[in-house]
N, C-alpha and C. Protein backbone atom coordinates (compact mmCIF):
# COMPACT_ATOMS: atom_id res chain seq x y z
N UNK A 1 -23.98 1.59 -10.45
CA UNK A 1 -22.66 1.46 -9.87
C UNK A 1 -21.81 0.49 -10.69
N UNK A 2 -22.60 -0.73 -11.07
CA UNK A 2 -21.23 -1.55 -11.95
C UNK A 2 -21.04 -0.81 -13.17
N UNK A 3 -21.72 0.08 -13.59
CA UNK A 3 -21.96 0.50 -15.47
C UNK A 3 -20.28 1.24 -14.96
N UNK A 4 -20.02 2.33 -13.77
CA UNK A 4 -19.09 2.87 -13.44
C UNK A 4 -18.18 2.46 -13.32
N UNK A 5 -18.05 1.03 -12.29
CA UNK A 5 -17.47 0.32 -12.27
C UNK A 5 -16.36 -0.65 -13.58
N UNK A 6 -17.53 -0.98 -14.49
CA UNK A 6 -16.67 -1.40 -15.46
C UNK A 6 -16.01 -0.41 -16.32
N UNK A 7 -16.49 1.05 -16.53
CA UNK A 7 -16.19 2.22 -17.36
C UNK A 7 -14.80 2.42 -16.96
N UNK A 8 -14.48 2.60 -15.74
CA UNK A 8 -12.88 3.03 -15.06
C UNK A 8 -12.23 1.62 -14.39
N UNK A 9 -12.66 0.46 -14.75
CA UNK A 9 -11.94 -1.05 -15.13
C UNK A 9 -11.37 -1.23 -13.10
N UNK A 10 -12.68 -0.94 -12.51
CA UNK A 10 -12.42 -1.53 -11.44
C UNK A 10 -13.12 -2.68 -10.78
N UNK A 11 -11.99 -4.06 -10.11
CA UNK A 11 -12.91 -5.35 -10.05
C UNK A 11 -13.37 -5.10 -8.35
N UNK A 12 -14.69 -5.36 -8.47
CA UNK A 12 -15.00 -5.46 -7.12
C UNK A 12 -14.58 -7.23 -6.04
N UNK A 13 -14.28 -7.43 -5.56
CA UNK A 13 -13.52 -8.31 -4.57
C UNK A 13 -14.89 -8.78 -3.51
N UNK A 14 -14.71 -10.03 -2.98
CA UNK A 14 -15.76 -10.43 -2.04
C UNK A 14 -14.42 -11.21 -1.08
N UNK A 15 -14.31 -10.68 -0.06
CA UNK A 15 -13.28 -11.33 1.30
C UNK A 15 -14.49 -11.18 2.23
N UNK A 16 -13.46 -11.94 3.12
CA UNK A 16 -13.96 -12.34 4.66
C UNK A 16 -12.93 -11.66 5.53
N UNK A 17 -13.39 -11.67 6.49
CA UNK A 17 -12.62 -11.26 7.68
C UNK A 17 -11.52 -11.90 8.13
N UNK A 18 -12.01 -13.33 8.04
CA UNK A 18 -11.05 -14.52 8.26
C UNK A 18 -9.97 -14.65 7.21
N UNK A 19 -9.58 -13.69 6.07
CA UNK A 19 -8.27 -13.62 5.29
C UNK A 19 -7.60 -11.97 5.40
N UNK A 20 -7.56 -11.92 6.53
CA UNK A 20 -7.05 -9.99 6.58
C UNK A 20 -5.93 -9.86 5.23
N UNK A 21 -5.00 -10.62 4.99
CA UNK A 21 -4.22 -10.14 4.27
C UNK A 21 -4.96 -9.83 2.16
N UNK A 22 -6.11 -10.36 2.13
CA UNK A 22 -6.69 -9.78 1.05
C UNK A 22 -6.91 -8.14 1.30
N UNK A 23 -7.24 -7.68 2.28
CA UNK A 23 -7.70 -6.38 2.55
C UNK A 23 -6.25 -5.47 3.15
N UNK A 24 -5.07 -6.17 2.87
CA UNK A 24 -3.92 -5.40 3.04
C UNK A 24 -3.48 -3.73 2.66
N UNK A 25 -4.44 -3.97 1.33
CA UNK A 25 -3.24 -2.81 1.34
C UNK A 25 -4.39 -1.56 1.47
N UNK A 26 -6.15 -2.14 1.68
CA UNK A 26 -6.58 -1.15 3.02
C UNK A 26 -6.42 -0.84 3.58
N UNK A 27 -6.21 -2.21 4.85
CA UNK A 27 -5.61 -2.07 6.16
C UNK A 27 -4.28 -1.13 6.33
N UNK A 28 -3.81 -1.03 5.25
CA UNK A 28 -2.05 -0.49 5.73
C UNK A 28 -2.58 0.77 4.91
N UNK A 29 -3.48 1.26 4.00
CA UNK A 29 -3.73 2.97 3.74
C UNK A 29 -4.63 3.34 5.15
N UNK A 30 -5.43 2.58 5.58
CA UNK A 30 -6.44 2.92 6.42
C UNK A 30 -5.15 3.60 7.68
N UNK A 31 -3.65 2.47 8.15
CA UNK A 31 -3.34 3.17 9.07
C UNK A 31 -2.06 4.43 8.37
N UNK A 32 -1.94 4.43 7.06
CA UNK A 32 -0.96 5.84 7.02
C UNK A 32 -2.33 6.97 7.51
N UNK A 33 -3.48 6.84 6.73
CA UNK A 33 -4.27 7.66 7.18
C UNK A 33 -4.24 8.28 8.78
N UNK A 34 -4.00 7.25 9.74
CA UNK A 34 -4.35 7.46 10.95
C UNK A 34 -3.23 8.30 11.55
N UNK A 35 -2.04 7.99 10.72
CA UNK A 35 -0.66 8.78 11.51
C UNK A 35 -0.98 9.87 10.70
N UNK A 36 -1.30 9.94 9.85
CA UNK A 36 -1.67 11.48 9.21
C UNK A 36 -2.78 12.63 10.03
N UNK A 37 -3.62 11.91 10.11
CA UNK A 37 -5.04 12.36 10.66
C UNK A 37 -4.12 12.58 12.53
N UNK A 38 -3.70 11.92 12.95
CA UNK A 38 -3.01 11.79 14.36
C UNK A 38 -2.01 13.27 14.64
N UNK A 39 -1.46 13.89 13.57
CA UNK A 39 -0.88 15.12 14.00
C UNK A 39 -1.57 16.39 13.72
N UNK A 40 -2.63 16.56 13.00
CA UNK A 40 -3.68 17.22 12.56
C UNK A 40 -4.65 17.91 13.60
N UNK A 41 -5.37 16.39 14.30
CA UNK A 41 -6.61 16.69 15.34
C UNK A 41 -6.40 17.82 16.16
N UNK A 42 -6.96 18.13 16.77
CA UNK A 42 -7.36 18.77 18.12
C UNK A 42 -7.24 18.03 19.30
N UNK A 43 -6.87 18.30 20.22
CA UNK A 43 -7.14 17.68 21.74
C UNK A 43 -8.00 16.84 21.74
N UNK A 44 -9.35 17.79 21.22
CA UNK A 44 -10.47 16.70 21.56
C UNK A 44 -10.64 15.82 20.73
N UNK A 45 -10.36 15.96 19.75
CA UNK A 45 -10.06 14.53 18.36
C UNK A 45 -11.60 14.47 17.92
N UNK A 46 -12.24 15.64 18.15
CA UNK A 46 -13.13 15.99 17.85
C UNK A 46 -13.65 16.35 16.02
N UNK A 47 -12.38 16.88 16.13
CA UNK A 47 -12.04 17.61 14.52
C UNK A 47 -11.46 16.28 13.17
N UNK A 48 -11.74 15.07 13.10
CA UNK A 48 -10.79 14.25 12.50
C UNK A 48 -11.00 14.20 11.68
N UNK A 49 -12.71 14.05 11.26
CA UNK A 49 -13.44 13.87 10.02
C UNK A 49 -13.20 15.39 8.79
N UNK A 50 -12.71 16.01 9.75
CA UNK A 50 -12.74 17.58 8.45
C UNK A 50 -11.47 17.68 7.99
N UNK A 51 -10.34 16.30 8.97
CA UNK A 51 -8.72 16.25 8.23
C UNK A 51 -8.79 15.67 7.04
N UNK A 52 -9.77 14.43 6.76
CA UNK A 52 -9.55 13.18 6.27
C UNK A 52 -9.31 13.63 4.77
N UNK A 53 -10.31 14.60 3.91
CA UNK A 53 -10.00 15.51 2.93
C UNK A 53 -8.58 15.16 2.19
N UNK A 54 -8.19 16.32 3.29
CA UNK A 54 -6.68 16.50 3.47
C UNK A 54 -5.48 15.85 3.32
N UNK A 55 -5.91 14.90 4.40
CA UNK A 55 -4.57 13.75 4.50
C UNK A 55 -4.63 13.15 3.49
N UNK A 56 -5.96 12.72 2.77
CA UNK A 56 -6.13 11.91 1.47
C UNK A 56 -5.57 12.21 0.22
N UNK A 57 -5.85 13.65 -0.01
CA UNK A 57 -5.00 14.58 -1.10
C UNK A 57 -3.57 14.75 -1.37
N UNK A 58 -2.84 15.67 -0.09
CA UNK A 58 -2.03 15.65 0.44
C UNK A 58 -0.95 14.95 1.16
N UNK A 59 -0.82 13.60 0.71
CA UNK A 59 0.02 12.81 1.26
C UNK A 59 0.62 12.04 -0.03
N UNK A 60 2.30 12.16 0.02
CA UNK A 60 2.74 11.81 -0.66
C UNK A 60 2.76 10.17 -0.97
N UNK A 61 2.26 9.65 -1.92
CA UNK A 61 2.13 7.95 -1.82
C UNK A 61 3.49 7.56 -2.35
N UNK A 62 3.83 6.32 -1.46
CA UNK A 62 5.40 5.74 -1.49
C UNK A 62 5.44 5.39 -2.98
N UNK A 63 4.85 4.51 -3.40
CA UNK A 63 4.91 4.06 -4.55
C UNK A 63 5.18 4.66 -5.85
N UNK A 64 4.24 5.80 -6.13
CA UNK A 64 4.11 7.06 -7.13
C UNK A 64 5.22 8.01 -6.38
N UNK A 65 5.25 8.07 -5.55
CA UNK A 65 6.35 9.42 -5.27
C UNK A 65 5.74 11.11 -5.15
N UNK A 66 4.16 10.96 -5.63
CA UNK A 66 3.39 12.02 -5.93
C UNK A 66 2.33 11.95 -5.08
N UNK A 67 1.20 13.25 -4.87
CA UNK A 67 0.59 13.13 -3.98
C UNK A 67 -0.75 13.41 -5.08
N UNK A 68 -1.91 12.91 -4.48
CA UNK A 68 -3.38 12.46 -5.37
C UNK A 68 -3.15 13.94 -5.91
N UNK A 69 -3.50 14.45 -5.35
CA UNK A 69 -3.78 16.18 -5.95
C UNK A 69 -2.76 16.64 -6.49
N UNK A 70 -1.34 16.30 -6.73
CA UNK A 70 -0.91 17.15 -7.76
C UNK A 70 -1.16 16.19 -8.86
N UNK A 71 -1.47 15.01 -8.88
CA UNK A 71 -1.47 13.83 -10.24
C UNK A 71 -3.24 14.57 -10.87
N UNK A 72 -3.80 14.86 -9.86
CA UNK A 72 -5.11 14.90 -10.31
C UNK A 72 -5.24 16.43 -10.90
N UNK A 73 -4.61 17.70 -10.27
CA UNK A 73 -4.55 19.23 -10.70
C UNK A 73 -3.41 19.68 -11.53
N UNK A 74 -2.39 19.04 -11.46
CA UNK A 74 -0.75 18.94 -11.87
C UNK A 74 -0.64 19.92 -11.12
N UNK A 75 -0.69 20.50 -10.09
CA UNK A 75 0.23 21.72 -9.18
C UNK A 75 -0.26 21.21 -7.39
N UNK A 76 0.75 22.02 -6.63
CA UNK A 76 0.98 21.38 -5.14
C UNK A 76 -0.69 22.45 -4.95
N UNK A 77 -1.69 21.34 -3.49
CA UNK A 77 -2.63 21.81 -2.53
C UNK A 77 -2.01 23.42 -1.93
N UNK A 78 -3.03 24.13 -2.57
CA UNK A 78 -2.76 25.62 -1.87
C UNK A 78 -3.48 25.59 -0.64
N UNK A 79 -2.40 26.17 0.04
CA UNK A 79 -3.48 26.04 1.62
C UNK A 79 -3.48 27.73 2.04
N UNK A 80 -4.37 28.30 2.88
CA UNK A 80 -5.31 29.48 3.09
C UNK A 80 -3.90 30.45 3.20
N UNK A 81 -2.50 30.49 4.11
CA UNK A 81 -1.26 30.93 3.95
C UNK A 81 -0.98 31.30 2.93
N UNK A 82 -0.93 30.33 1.68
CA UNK A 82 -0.48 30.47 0.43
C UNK A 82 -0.91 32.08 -0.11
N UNK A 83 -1.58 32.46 0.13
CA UNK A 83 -2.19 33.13 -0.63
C UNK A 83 -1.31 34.43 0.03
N UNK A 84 -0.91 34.46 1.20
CA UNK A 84 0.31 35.77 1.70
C UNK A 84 1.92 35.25 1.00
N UNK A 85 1.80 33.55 0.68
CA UNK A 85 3.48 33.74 0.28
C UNK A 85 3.70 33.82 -0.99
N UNK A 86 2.88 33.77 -1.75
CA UNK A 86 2.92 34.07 -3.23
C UNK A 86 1.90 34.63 -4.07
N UNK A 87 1.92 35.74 -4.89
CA UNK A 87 0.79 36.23 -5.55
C UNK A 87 0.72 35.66 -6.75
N UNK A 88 1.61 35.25 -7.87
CA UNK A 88 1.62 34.25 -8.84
C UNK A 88 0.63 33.30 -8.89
N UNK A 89 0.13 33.27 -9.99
CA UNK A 89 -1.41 32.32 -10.09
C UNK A 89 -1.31 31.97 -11.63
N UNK A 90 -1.38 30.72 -11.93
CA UNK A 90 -1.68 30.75 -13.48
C UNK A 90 -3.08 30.66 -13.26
N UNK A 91 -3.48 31.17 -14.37
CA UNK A 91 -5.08 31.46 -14.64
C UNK A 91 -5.02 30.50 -16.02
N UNK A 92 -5.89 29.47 -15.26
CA UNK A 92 -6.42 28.47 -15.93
C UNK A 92 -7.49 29.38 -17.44
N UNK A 93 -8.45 30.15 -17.31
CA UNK A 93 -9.65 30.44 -17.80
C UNK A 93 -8.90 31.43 -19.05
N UNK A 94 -7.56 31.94 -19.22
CA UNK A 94 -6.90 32.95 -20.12
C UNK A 94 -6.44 31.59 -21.19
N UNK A 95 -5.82 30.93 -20.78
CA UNK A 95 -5.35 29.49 -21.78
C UNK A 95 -6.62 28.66 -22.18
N UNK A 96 -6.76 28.65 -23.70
CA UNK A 96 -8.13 28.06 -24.58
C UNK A 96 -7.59 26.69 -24.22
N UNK A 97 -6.40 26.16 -24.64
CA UNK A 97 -5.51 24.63 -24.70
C UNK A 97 -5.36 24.44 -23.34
N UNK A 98 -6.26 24.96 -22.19
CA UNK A 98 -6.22 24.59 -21.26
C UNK A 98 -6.30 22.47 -21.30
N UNK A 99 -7.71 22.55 -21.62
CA UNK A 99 -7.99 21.14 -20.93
C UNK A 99 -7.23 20.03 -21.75
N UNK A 100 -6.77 20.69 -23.24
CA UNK A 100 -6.01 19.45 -24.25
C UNK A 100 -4.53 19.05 -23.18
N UNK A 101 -4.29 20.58 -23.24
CA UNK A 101 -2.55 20.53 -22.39
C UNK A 101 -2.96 19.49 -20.57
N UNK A 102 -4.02 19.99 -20.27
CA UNK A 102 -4.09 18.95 -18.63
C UNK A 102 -4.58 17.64 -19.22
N UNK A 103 -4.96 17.29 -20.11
CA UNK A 103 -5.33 15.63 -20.53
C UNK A 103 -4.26 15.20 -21.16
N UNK A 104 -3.26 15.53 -21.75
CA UNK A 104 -1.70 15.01 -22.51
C UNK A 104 -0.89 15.14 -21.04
N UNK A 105 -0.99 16.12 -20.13
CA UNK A 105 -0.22 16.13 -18.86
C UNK A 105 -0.50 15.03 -18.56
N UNK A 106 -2.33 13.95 -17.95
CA UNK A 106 -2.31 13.59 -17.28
C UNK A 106 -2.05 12.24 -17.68
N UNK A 107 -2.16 12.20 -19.22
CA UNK A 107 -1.77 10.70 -19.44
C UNK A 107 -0.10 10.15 -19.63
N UNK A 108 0.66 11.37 -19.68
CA UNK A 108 2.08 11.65 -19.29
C UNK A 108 2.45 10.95 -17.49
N UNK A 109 1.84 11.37 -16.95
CA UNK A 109 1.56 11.27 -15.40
C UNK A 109 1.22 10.06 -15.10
N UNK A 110 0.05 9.52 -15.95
CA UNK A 110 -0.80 8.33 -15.64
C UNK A 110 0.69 7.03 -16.27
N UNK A 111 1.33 7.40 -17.15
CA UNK A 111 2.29 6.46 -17.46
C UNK A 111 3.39 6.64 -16.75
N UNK A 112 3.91 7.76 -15.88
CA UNK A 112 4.41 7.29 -15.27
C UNK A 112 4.70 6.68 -13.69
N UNK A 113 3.58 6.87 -13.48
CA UNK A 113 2.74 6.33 -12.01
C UNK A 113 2.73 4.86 -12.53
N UNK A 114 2.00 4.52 -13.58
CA UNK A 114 1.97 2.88 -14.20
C UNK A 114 3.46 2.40 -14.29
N UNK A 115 4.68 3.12 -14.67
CA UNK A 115 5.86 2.25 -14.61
C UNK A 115 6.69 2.29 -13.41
N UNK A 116 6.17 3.84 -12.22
CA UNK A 116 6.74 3.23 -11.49
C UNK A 116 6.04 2.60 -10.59
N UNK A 117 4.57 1.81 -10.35
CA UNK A 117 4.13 0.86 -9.54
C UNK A 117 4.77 -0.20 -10.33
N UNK A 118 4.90 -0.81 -11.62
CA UNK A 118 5.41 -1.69 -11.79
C UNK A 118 6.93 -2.05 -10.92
N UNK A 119 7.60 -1.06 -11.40
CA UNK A 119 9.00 -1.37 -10.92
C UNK A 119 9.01 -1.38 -9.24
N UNK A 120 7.93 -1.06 -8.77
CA UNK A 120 7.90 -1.26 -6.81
C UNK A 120 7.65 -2.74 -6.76
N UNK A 121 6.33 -2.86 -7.84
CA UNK A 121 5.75 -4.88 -7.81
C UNK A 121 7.17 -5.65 -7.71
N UNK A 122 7.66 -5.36 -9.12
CA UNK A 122 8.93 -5.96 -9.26
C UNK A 122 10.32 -6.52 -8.05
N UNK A 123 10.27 -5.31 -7.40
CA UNK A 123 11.17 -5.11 -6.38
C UNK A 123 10.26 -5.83 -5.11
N UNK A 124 9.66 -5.85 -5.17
CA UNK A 124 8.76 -6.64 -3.94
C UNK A 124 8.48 -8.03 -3.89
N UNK A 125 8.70 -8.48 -5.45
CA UNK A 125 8.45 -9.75 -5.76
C UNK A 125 9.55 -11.08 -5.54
N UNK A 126 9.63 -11.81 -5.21
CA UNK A 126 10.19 -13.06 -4.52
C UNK A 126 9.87 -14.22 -5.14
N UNK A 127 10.40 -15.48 -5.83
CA UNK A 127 10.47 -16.16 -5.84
C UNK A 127 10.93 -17.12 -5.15
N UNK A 128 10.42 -18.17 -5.00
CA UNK A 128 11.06 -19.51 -4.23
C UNK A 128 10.90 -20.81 -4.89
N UNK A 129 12.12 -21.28 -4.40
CA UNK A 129 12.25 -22.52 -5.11
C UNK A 129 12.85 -23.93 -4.02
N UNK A 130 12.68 -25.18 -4.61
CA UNK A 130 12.65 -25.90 -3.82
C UNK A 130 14.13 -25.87 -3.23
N UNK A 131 14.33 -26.32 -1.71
CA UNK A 131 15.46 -26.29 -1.04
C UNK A 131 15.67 -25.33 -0.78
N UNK A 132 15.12 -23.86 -0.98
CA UNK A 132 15.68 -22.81 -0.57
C UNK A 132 15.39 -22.48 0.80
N UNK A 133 16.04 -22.00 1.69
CA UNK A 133 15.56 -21.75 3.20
C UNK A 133 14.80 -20.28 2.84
N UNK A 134 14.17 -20.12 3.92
CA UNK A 134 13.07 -18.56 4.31
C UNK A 134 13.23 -18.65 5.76
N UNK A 135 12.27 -17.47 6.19
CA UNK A 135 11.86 -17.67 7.83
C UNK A 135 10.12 -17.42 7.64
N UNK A 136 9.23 -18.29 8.21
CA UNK A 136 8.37 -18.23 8.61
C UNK A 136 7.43 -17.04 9.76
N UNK A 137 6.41 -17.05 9.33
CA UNK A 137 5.70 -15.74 9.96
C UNK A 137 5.15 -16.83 11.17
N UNK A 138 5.33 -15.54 12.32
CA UNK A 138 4.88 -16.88 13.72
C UNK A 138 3.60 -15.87 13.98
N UNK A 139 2.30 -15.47 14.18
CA UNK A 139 1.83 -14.02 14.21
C UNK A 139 1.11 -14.19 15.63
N UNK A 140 0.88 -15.89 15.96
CA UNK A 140 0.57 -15.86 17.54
C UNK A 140 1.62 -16.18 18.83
N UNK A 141 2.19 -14.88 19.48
CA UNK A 141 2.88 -15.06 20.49
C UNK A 141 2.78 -15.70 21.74
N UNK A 142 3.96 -16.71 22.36
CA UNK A 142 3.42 -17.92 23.22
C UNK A 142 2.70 -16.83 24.46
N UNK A 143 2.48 -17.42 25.07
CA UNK A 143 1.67 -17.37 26.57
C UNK A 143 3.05 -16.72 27.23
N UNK A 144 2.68 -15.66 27.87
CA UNK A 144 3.56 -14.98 28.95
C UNK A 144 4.36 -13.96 28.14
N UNK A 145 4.58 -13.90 26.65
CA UNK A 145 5.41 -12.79 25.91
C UNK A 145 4.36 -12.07 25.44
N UNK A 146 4.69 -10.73 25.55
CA UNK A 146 4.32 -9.45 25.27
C UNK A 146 4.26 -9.38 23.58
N UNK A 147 2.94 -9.19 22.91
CA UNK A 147 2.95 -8.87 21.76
C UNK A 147 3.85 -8.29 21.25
N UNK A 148 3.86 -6.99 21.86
CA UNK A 148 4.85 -6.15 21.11
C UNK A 148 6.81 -6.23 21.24
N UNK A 149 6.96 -7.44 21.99
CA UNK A 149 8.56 -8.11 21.75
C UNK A 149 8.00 -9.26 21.57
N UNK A 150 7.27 -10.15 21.20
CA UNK A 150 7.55 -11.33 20.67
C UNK A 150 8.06 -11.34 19.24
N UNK A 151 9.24 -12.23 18.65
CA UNK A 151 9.59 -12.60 17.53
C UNK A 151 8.59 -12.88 16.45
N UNK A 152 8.41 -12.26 15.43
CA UNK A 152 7.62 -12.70 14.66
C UNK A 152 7.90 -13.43 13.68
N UNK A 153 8.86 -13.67 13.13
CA UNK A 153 9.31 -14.70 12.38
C UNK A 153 9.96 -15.82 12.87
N UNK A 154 9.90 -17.09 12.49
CA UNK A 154 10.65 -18.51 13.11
C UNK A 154 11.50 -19.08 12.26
N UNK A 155 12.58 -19.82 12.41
CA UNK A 155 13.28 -20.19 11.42
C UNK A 155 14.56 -20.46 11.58
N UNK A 156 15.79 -20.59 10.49
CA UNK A 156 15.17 -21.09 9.17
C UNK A 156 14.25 -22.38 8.77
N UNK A 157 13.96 -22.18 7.66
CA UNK A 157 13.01 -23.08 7.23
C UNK A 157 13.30 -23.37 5.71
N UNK A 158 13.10 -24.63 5.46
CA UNK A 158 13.75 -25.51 3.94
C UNK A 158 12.15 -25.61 3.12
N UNK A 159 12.23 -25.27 2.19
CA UNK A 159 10.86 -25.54 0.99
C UNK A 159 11.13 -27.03 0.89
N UNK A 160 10.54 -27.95 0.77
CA UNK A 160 10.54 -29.32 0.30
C UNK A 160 9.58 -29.76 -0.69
N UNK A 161 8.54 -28.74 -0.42
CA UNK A 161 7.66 -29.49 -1.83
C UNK A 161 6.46 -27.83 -2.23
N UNK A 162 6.28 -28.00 -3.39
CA UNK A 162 5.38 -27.58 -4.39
C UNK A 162 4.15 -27.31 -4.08
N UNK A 163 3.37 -26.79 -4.38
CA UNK A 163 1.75 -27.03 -4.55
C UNK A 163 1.13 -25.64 -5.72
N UNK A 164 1.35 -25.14 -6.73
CA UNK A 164 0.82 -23.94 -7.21
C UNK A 164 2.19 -23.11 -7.25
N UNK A 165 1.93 -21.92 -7.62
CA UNK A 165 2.93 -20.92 -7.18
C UNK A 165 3.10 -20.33 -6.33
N UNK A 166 2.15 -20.17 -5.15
CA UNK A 166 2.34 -19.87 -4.02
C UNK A 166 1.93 -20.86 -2.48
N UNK A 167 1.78 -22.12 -3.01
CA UNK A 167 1.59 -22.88 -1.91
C UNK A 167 2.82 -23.69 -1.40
N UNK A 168 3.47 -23.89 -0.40
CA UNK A 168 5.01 -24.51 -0.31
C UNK A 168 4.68 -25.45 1.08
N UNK A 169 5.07 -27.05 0.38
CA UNK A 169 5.54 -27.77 1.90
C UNK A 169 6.60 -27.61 2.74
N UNK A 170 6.93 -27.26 4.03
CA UNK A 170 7.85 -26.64 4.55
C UNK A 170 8.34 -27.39 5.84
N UNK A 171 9.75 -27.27 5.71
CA UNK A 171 10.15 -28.43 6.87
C UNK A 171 11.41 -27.59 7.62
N UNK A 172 11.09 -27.12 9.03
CA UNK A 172 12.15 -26.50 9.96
C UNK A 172 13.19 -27.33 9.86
N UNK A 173 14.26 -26.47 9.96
CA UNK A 173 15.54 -26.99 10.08
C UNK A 173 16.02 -27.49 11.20
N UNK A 174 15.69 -26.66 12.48
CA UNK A 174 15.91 -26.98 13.80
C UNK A 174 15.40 -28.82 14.14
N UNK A 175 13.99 -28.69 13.42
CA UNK A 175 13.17 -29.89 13.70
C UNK A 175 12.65 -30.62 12.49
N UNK A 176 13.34 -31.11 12.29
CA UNK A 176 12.96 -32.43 10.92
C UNK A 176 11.12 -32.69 10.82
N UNK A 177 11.09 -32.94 11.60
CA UNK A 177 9.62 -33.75 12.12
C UNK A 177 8.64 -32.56 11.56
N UNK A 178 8.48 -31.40 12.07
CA UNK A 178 7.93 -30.30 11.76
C UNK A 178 7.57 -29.91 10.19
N UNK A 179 6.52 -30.26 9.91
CA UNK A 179 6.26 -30.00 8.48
C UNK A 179 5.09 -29.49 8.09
N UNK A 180 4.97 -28.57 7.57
CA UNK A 180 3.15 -27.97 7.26
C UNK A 180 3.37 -27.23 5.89
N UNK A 181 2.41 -27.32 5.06
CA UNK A 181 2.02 -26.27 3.87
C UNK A 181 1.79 -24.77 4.78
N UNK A 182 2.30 -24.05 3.48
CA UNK A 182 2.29 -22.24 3.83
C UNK A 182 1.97 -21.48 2.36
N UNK A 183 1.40 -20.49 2.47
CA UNK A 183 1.29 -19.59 1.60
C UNK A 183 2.77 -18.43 1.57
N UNK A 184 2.60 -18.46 0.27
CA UNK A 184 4.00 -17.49 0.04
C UNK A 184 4.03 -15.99 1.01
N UNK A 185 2.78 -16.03 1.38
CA UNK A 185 2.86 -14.40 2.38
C UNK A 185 2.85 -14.23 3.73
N UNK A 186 3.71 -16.02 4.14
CA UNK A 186 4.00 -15.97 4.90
C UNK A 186 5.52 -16.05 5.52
N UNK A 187 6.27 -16.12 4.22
CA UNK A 187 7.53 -16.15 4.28
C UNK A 187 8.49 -15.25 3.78
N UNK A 188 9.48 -15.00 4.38
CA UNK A 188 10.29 -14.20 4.31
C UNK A 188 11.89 -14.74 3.87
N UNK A 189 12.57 -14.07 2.68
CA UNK A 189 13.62 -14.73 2.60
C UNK A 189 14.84 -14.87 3.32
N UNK A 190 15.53 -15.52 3.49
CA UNK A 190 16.28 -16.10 4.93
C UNK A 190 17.61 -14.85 4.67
């Protein structure tokens, strides 16, 4: 498994439970999966495991703009219908320059999936600097408010001091006194 591992340049990760936001952008495929898989099932939700395939292939990813299976076949998932709305088929097995022409496709593809995750990073990325206000992530709601209307952000809030590039001393505006270190993924710009 690592010989594989290092061959297609993937790092394996060791988290805890106690940092959910390392396992983010699991957690947040694990739930597009679920709204996917959620209009699919059966009544009995019996059937979920024979969607998962499916939804995995077939779902357009925000980032790329493309869905696994056409990046991986270059043409859209034919589904069992298809086959009454169109008789047109390229036949892979008649073209010799088959596999040269799908490996120049896919590294065509593969670059541009690579520039546009860059340009999503980019657009997602935030800097902060000292004195600048944000709002703070509040993620435990007081006693008597309903999870799902409690405010989740608090604020504003003033950077006052440094620690790394993502560690910030932070002092509410409302309340002087109020001061704690935060990680940058917990703030939001004001």
């Amino acid at each position: 498994m690592k010989d594989s591992d290092g061959f297609l340049g993937i790092k394996k990760l060791q988290t805890t439970a106690y940092h959910p936001p390392c396992n983010g952008l699991v957690v947040r495929s694990h739930q597009i999966l679920e709204d996917i898989i959620s209009h699919f099932v059966q009544d009995n939700q019996r059937d979920w495991d024979t969607r998962v395939p499916y939804a995995l292939l077939d779902t357009t990813h925000s980032s790329t703009g493309k869905t696994a299976y056409f990046l991986l076949y270059r043409q859209v998932v034919e589904l069992p219908f298809d086959d009454i709305l169109t008789t047109l088929r390229q036949d892979c097995s008649v073209d010799d320059n088959y596999a040269t022409k799908l490996r120049l496709w896919l590294n065509v593809a593969f670059d541009r999936v690579q520039s546009q995750l860059n340009l999503s990073a980019e657009s997602q990325e935030v800097s902060y600097q000292l004195r600048d206000k944000f709002y703070l992530q509040d993620p435990i709601p007081h006693s008597g408010v309903s999870k799902n209307f409690a405010k989740r952000w608090k604020g504003p809030c003033r950077i006052i001091g440094r620690r790394g590039e993502v560690s910030f001393e932070v002092q509410h505006l409302f309340d002087a006194r109020y001061q704690q270190w935060v990680h940058t993924n917990q703030m939001k710009p004001y």
